[in-house]
Protein backbone atom coordinates (compact mmCIF):
# COMPACT_ATOMS: atom_id res chain seq x y z
CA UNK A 1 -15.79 -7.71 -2.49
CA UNK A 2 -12.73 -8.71 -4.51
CA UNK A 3 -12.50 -12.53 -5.04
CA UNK A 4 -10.91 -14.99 -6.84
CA UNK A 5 -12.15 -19.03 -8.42
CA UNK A 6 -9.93 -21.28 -9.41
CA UNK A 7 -11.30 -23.47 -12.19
CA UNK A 8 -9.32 -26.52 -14.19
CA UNK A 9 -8.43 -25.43 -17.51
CA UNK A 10 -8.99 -27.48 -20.55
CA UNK A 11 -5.90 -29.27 -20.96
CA UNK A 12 -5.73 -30.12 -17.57
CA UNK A 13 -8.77 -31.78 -17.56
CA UNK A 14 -7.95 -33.53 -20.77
CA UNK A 15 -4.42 -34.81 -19.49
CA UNK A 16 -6.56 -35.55 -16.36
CA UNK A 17 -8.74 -38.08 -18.11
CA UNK A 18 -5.87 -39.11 -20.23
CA UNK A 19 -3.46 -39.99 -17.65
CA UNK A 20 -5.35 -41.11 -14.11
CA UNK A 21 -2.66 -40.94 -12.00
CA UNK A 22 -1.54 -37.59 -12.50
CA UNK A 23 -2.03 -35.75 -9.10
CA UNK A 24 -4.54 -32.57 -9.13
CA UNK A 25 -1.67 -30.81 -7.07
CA UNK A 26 0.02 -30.62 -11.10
CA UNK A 27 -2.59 -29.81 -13.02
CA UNK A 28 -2.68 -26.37 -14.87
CA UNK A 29 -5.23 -24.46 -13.65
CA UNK A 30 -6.81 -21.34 -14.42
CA UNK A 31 -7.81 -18.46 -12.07
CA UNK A 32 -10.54 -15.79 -12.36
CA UNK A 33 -9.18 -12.64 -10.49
CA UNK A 34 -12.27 -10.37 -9.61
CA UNK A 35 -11.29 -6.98 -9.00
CA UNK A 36 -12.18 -3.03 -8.86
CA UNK A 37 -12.78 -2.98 -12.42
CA UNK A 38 -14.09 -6.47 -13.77
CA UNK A 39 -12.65 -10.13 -13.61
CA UNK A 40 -9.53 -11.24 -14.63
CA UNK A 41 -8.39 -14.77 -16.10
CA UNK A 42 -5.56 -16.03 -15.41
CA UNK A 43 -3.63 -19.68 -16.91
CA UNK A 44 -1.23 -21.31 -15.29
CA UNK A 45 1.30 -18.95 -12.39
CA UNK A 46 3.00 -16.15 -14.20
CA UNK A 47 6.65 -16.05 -14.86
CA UNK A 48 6.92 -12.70 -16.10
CA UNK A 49 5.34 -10.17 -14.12
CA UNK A 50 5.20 -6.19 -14.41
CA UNK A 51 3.88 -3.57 -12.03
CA UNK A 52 2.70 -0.44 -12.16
CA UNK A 53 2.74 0.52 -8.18
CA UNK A 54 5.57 0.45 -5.77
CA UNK A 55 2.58 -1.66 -3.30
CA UNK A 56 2.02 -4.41 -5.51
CA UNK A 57 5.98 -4.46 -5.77
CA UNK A 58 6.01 -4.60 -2.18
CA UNK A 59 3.70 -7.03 -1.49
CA UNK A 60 5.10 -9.72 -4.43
CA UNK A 61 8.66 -9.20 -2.52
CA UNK A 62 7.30 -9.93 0.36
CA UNK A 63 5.59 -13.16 -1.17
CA UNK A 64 9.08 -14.01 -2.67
CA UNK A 65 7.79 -13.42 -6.46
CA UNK A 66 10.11 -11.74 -8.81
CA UNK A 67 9.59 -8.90 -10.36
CA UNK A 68 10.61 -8.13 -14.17
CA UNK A 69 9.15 -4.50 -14.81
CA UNK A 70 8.97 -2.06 -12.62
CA UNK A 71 7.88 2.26 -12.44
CA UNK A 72 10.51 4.31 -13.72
CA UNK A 73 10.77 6.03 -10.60
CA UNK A 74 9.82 7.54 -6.94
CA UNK A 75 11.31 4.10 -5.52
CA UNK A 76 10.98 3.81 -2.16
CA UNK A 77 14.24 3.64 -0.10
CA UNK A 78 13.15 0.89 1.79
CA UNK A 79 12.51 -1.02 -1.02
CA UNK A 80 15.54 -0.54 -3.16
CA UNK A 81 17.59 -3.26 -2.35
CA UNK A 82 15.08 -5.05 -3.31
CA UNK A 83 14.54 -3.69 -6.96
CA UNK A 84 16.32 -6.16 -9.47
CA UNK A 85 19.40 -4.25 -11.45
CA UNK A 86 18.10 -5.38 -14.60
CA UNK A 87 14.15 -4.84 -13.72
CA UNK A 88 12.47 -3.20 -16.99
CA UNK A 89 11.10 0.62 -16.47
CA UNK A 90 7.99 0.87 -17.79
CA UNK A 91 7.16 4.29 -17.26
CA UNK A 92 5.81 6.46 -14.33
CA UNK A 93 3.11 5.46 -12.00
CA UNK A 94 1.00 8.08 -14.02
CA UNK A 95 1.38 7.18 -16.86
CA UNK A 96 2.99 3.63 -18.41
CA UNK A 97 5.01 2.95 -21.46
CA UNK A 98 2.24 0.61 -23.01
CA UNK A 99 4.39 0.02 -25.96
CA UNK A 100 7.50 -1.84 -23.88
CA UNK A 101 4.74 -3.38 -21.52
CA UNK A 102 3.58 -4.81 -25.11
CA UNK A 103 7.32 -5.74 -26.12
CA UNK A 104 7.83 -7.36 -22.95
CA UNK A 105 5.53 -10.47 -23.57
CA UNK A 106 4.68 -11.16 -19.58
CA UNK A 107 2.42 -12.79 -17.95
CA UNK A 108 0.81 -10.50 -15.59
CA UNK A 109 0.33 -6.77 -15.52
CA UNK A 110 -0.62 -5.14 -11.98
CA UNK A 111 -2.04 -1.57 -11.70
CA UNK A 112 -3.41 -0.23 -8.39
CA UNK A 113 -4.30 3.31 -7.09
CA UNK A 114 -2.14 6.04 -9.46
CA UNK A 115 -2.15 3.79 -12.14
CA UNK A 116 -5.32 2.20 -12.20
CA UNK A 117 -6.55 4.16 -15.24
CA UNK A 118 -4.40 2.43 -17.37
CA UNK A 119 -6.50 -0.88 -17.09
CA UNK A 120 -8.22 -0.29 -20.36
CA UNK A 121 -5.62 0.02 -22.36
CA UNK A 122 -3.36 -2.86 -20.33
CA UNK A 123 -6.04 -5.10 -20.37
CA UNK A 124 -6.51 -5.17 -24.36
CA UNK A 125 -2.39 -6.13 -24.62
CA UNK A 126 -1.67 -8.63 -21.64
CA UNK A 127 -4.06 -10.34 -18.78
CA UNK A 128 -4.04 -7.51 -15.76
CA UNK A 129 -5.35 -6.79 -12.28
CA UNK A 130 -6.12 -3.63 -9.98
CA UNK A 131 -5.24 -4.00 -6.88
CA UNK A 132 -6.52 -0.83 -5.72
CA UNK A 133 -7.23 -0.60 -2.05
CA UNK A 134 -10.18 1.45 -0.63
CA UNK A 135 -8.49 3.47 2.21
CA UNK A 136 -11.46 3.10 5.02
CA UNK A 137 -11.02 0.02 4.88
CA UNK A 138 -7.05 0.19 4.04
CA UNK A 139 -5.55 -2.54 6.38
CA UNK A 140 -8.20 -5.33 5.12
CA UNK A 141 -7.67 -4.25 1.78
CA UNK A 142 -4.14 -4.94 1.94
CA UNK A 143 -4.15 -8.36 3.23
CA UNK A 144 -6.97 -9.00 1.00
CA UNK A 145 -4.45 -8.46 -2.18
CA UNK A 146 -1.63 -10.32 -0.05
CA UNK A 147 -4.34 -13.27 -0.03
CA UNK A 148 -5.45 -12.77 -3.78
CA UNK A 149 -1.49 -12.64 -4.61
CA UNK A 150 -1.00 -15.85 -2.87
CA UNK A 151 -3.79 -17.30 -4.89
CA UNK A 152 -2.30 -16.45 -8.09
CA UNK A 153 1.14 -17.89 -7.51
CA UNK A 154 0.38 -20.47 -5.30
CA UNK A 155 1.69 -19.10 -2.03
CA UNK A 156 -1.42 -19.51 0.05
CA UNK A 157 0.47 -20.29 3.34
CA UNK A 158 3.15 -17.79 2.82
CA UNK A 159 0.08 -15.31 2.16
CA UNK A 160 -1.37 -16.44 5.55
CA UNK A 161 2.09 -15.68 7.63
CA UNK A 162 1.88 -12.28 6.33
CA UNK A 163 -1.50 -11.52 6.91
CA UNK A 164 -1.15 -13.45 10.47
CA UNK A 165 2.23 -10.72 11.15
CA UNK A 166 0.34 -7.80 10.21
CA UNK A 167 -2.74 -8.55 12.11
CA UNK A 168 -0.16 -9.14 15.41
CA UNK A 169 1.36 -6.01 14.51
CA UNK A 170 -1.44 -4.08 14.64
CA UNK A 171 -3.03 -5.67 18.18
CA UNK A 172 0.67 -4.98 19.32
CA UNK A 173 0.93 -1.36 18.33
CA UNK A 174 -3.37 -0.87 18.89
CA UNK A 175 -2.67 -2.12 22.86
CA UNK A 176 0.20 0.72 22.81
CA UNK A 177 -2.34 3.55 21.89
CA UNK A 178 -4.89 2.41 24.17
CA UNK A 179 -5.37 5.74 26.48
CA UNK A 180 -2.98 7.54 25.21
CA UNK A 181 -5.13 10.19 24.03
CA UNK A 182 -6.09 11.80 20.45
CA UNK A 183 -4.49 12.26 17.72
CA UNK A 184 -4.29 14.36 13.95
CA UNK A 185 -2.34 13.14 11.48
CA UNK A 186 -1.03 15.74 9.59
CA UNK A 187 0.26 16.18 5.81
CA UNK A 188 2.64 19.16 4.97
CA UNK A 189 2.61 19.64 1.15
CA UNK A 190 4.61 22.75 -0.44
CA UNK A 191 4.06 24.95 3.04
CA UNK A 192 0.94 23.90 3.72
CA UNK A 193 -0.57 21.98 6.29
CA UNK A 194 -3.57 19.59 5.93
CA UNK A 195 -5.44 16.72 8.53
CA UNK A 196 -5.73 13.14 7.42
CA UNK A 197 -9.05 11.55 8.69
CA UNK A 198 -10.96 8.21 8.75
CA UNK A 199 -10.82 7.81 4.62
CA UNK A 200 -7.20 8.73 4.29
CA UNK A 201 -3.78 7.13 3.23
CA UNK A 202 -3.10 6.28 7.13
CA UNK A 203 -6.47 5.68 7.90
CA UNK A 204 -4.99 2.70 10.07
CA UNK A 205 -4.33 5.27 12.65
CA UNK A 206 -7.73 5.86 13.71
CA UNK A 207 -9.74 2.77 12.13
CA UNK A 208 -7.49 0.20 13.29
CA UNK A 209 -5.61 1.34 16.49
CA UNK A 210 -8.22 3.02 17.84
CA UNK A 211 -7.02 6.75 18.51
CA UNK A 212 -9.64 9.10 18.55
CA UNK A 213 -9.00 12.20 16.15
CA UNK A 214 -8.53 15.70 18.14
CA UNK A 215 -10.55 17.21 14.79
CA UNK A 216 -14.37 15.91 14.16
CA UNK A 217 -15.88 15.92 10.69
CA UNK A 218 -12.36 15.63 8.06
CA UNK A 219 -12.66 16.40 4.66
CA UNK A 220 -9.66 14.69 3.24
CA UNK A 221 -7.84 16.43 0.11
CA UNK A 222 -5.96 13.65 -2.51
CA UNK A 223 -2.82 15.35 -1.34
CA UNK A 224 -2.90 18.26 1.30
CA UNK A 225 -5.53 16.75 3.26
CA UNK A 226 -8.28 18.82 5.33
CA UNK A 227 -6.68 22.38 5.07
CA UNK A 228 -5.95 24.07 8.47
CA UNK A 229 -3.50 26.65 10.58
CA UNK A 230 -1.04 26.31 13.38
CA UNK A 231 -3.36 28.13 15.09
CA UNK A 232 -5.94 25.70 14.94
CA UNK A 233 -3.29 22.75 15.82
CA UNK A 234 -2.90 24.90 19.05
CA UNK A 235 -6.48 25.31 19.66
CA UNK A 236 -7.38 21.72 19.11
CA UNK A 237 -4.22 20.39 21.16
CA UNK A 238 -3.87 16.36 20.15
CA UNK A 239 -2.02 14.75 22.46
CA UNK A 240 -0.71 12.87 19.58
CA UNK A 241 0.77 14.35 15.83
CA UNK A 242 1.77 11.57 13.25
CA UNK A 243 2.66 13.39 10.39
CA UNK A 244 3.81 12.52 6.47
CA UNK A 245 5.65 14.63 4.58
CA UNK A 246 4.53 14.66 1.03
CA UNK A 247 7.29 16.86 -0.14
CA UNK A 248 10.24 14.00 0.97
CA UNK A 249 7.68 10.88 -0.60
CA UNK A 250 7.74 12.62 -3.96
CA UNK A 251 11.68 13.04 -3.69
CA UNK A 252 11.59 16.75 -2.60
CA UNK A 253 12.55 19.04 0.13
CA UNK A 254 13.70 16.25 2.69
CA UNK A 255 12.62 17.52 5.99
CA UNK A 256 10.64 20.44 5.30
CA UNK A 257 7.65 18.95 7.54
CA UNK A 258 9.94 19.24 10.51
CA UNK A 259 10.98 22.77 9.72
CA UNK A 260 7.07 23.75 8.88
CA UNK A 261 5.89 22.56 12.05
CA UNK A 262 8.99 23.87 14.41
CA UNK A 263 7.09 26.80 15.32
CA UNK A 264 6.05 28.95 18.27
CA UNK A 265 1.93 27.91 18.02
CA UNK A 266 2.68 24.19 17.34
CA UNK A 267 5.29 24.16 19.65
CA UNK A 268 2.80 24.77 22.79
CA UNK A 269 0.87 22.02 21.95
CA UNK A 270 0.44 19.02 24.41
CA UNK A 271 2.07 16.60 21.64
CA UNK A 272 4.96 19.05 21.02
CA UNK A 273 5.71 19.52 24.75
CA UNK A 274 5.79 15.41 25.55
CA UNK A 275 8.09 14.54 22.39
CA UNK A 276 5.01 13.41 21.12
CA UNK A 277 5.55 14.02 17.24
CA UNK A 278 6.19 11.22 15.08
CA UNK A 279 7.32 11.59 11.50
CA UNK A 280 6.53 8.63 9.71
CA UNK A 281 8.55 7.18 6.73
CA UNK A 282 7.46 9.05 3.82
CA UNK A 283 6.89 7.21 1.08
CA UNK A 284 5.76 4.21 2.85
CA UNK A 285 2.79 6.53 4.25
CA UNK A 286 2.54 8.78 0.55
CA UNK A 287 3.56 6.36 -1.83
CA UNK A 288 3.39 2.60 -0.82
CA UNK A 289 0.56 2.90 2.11
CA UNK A 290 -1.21 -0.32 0.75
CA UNK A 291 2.31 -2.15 0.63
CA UNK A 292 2.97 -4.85 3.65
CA UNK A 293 6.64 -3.58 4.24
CA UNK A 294 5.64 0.03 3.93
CA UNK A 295 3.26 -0.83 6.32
CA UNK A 296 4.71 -2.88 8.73
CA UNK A 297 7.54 -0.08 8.71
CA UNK A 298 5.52 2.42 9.54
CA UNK A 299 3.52 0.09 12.30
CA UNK A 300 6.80 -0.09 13.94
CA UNK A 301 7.48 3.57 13.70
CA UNK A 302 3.59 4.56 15.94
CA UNK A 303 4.65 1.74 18.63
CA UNK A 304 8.36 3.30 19.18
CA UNK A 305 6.74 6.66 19.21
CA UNK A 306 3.62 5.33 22.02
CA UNK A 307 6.75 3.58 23.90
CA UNK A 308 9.01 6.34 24.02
């Protein structure tokens, strides 16, 4: 389990002993990040931080912290007004420019899920975290970085509102589902159709709210999912399709899902036939799932479907 320790550094125990009547609430203080892939020490809150993942840059706009480098692209739209117009690009999620994250002297560095395996490398030039989230467990995961976040810049109780709205959220959107039936969650990717299950992306769906999947035993793909046919939508008949369109969260084909799945098999279904689809946003479900606004967007999206 990810953690964090907070421990005085040095100098602040030195201008501690110096200087009595300095309060502990000033002291500099150091704090030792654990996280997927070792422990990370960090002096003092950063000033300068860079990201590598649209979630982290989610979540440290939802905290309030500025961001100073961002990925060069696949921004999501909710997020853009939020990008700063003079925010560094340094590089794609894939693959970072290591030499400008070098040139930009910051504070922090934060991979997480497509560009974790640049932690080697980042971690030699500047201190850096992953914030990598394990999908099973996606929703705990998230406000678990939300907390660690808070920790590092000293926004514990604005941490804790967060976490407290997206726990709300979910009771409010998990009492919604309750007997409303099963579900699949489907991906469409390049004309193809896959099934998210229990240790995908929107995991949340069945973990956390409680819907019962329409298809046992889901062997989830990185990005088509569980391979299947119309035909087999038909024959398993969910009473509920949530469905993310990884062609529109990469920036192409903008509404293909829709077209894919307006056809006569899917169309008999039992979630077809009660305006029971729902399309959620996608790049908050394909590219910022572990991101609080991406999910609390999304969140909103399931309980306006289960209300309609």
């Amino acid at each position: 389990m990810n953690t964090i320790t907070r421990t005085p550094s040095l100098l602040a125990a030195l201008v501690a002993g110096a200087l009595a009547f300095t309060s502990l609430g000033t002291q500099a203080q150091e704090v030792t990040v654990t996280h997927p892939q070792g422990e990370t020490t960090i002096t003092g809150v950063p000033e300068k931080v860079l990201v590598s993942d649209w979630a982290a840059f989610d979540n440290l706009t939802s905290l309030g912290v500025p961001v100073a480098g961002i990925p060069s692209s696949n921004v999501p739209a909710y997020l853009a007004d939020s990008v700063p117009a003079d925010a560094l690009k340094i590089g794609s999620l894939q693959e970072p420019d290591f030499e400008g994250i070098a040139a930009a002297d910051a504070d922090l560095y934060i991979v997480a899920a497509r560009s974790r395996t640049a932690y080697p490398t980042a971690a030699e030039i500047l201190p850096t975290i992953d914030l990598t989230v394990d999908n099973a467990d996606l929703v705990e995961g998230v406000e678990a970085n939300i907390t660690k976040l808070g920790e590092i810049f000293g926004l514990q109780e604005k941490a804790a509102e967060l976490n407290a709205n997206l726990e709300a959220k979910i009771a409010e959107v998990k009492a919604a589902a309750e007997g409303k039936g099963t579900a699949l969650v489907l991906v469409t990717n390049a004309g193809n159709v896959g099934v998210y299950g229990p240790g995908s992306r929107v995991a949340w769906i069945y973990n956390e709210l409680g819907m019962p999947s329409a298809m046992a035993d889901v062997e989830d793909g990185d990005h088509g999912g569980d391979s299947v046919s119309f035909e087999f939508i038909l024959e398993t008949n969910p009473d509920w399709l949530f469905v993310v369109d990884r062609d529109a969260g990469v920036g192409e084909n903008t509404g293909a899902a829709a077209a894919l799945l307006d056809n006569e098999l899917v169309n008999q279904t039992t979630a077809a036939k009660e305006g029971h689809i729902v399309y959620l946003d996608p790049q908050a479900a394909y590219v910022t799932m572990h991101g609080y606004n991406g999910l609390m967007l999304m969140l909103d999206q399931v309980l306006e479907g289960l209300n309609s």
